[in-house]
Protein backbone atom coordinates (compact mmCIF):
# COMPACT_ATOMS: atom_id res chain seq x y z
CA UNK A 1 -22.61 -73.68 78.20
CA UNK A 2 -20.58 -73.94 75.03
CA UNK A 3 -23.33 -73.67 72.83
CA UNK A 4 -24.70 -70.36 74.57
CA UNK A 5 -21.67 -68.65 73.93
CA UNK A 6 -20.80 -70.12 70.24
CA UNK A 7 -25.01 -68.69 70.04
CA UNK A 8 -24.21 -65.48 70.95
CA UNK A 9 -21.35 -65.05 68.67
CA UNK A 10 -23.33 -66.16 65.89
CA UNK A 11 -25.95 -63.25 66.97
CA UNK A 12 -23.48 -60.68 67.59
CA UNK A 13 -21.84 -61.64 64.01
CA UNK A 14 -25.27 -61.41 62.09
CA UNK A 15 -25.68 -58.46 64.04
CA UNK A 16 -22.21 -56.59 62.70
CA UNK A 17 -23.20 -57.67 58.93
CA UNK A 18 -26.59 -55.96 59.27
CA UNK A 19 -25.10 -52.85 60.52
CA UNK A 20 -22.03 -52.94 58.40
CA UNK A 21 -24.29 -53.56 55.42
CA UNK A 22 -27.12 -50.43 56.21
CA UNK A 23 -23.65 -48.78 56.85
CA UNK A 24 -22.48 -49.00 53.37
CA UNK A 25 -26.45 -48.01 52.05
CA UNK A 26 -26.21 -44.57 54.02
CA UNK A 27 -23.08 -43.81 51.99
CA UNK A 28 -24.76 -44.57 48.44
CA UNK A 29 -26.57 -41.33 48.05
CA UNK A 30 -25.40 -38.30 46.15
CA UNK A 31 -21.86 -37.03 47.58
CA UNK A 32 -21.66 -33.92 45.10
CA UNK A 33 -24.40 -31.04 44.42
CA UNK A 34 -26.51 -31.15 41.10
CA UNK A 35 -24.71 -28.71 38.33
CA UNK A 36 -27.58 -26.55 37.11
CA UNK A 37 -27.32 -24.69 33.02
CA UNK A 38 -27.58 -21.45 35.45
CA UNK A 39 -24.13 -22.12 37.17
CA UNK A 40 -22.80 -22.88 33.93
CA UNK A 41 -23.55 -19.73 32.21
CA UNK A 42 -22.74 -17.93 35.16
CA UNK A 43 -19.36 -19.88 35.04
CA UNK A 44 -18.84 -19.32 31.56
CA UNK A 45 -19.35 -15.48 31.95
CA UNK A 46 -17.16 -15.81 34.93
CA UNK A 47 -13.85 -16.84 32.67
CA UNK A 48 -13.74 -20.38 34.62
CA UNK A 49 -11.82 -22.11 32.11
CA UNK A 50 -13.84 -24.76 30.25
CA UNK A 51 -12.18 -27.97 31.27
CA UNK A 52 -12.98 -27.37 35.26
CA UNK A 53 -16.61 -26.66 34.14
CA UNK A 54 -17.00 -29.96 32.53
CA UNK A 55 -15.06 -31.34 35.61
CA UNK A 56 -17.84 -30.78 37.95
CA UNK A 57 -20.02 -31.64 35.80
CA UNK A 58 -18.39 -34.69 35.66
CA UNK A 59 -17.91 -34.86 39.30
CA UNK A 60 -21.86 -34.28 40.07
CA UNK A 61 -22.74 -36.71 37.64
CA UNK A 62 -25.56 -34.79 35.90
CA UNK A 63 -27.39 -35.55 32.62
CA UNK A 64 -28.41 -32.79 30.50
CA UNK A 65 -31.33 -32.83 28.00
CA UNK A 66 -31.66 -30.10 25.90
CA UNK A 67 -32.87 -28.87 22.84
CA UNK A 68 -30.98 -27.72 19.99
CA UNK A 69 -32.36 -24.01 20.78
CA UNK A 70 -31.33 -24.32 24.04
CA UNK A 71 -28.10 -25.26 23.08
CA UNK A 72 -27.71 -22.51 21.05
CA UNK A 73 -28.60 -20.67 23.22
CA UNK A 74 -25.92 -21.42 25.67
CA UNK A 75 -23.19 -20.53 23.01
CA UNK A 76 -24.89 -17.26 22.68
CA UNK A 77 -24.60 -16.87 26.43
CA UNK A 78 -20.65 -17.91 26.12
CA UNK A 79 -20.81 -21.10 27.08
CA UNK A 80 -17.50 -22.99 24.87
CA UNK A 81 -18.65 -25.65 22.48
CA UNK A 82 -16.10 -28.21 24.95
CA UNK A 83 -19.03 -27.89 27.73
CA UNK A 84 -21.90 -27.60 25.54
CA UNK A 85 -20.02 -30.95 23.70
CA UNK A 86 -20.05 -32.53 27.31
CA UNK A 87 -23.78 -31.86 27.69
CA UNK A 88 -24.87 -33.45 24.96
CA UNK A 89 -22.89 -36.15 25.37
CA UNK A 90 -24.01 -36.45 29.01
CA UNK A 91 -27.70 -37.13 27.42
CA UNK A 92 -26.51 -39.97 24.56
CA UNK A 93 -24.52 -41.89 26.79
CA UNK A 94 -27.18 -42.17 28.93
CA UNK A 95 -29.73 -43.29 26.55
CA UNK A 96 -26.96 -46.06 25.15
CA UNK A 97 -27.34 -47.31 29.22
CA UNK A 98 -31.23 -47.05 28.92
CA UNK A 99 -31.64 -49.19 25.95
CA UNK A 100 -28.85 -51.79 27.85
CA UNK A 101 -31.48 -51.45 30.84
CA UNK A 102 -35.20 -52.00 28.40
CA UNK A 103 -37.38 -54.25 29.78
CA UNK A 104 -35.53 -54.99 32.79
CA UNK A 105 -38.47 -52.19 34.32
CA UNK A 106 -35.63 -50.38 36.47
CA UNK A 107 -32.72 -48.51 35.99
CA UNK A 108 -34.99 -45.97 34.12
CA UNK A 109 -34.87 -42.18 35.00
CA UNK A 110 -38.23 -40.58 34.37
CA UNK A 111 -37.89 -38.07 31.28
CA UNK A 112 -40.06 -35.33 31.25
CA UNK A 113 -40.67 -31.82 29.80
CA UNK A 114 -40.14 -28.96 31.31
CA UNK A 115 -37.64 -26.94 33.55
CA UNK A 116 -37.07 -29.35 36.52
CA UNK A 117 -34.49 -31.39 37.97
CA UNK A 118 -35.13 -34.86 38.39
CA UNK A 119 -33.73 -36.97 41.34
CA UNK A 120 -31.92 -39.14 38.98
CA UNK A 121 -29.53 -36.29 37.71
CA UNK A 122 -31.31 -35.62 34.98
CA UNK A 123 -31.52 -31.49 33.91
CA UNK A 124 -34.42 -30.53 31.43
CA UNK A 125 -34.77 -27.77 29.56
CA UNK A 126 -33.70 -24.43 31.96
């Protein structure tokens, strides 16, 4: 009789880690919405001050590769140098993780051309 019930606590506790561990996999997704180059110029244009654009951008967690045109072309939209700074930034320090990651064949966003968002957080072109 002791054994049945010591067995059924060991089920019930395998059971609980399962759950608690697909739990904590449900909650690993993306909490904050993608910040697309339109919302920033439409920001900029706005007045919102600089440092809260770069804040949610820093808060979504976005990667931005551009080109120099479209860089430029951003300042000549009004976008401040501090969040056009931030985007290119956002693209370097991901390709310092990339070359950390090589040859581990993960970890590797897929980098394309082309005016698409990528479900790693990646933002091409417009």
């Amino acid at each position: 009789m002791v054994h049945a019930k010591s067995f059924i606590f060991i089920r019930l506790g395998a059971v609980f880690v399962i759950m608690a561990f697909l739990g904590g996999c449900a909650t690993i997704g993306r909490s904050t919405p993608p910040v697309t180059v339109a919302e920033i110029e439409v920001w900029s244009q706005a007045g919102m001050p600089p440092s809260e654009i770069v804040h949610r951008m820093q808060k979504a967690g976005d990667v931005y590769r551009l080109s120099a045109s479209q860089l430029a072309d951003l300042r000549s939209q009004g976008v401040d140098n501090m969040v056009i700074n931030y985007m290119q930034q956002t693209y370097l320090r991901e390709q310092r993780l990339q070359g950390r990651f090589e040859g581990y064949g993960c970890c590797s966003p897929h980098l394309g051309f082309g005016d698409e968002f990528y479900g790693s957080g990646i933002w091409m072109g417009y």
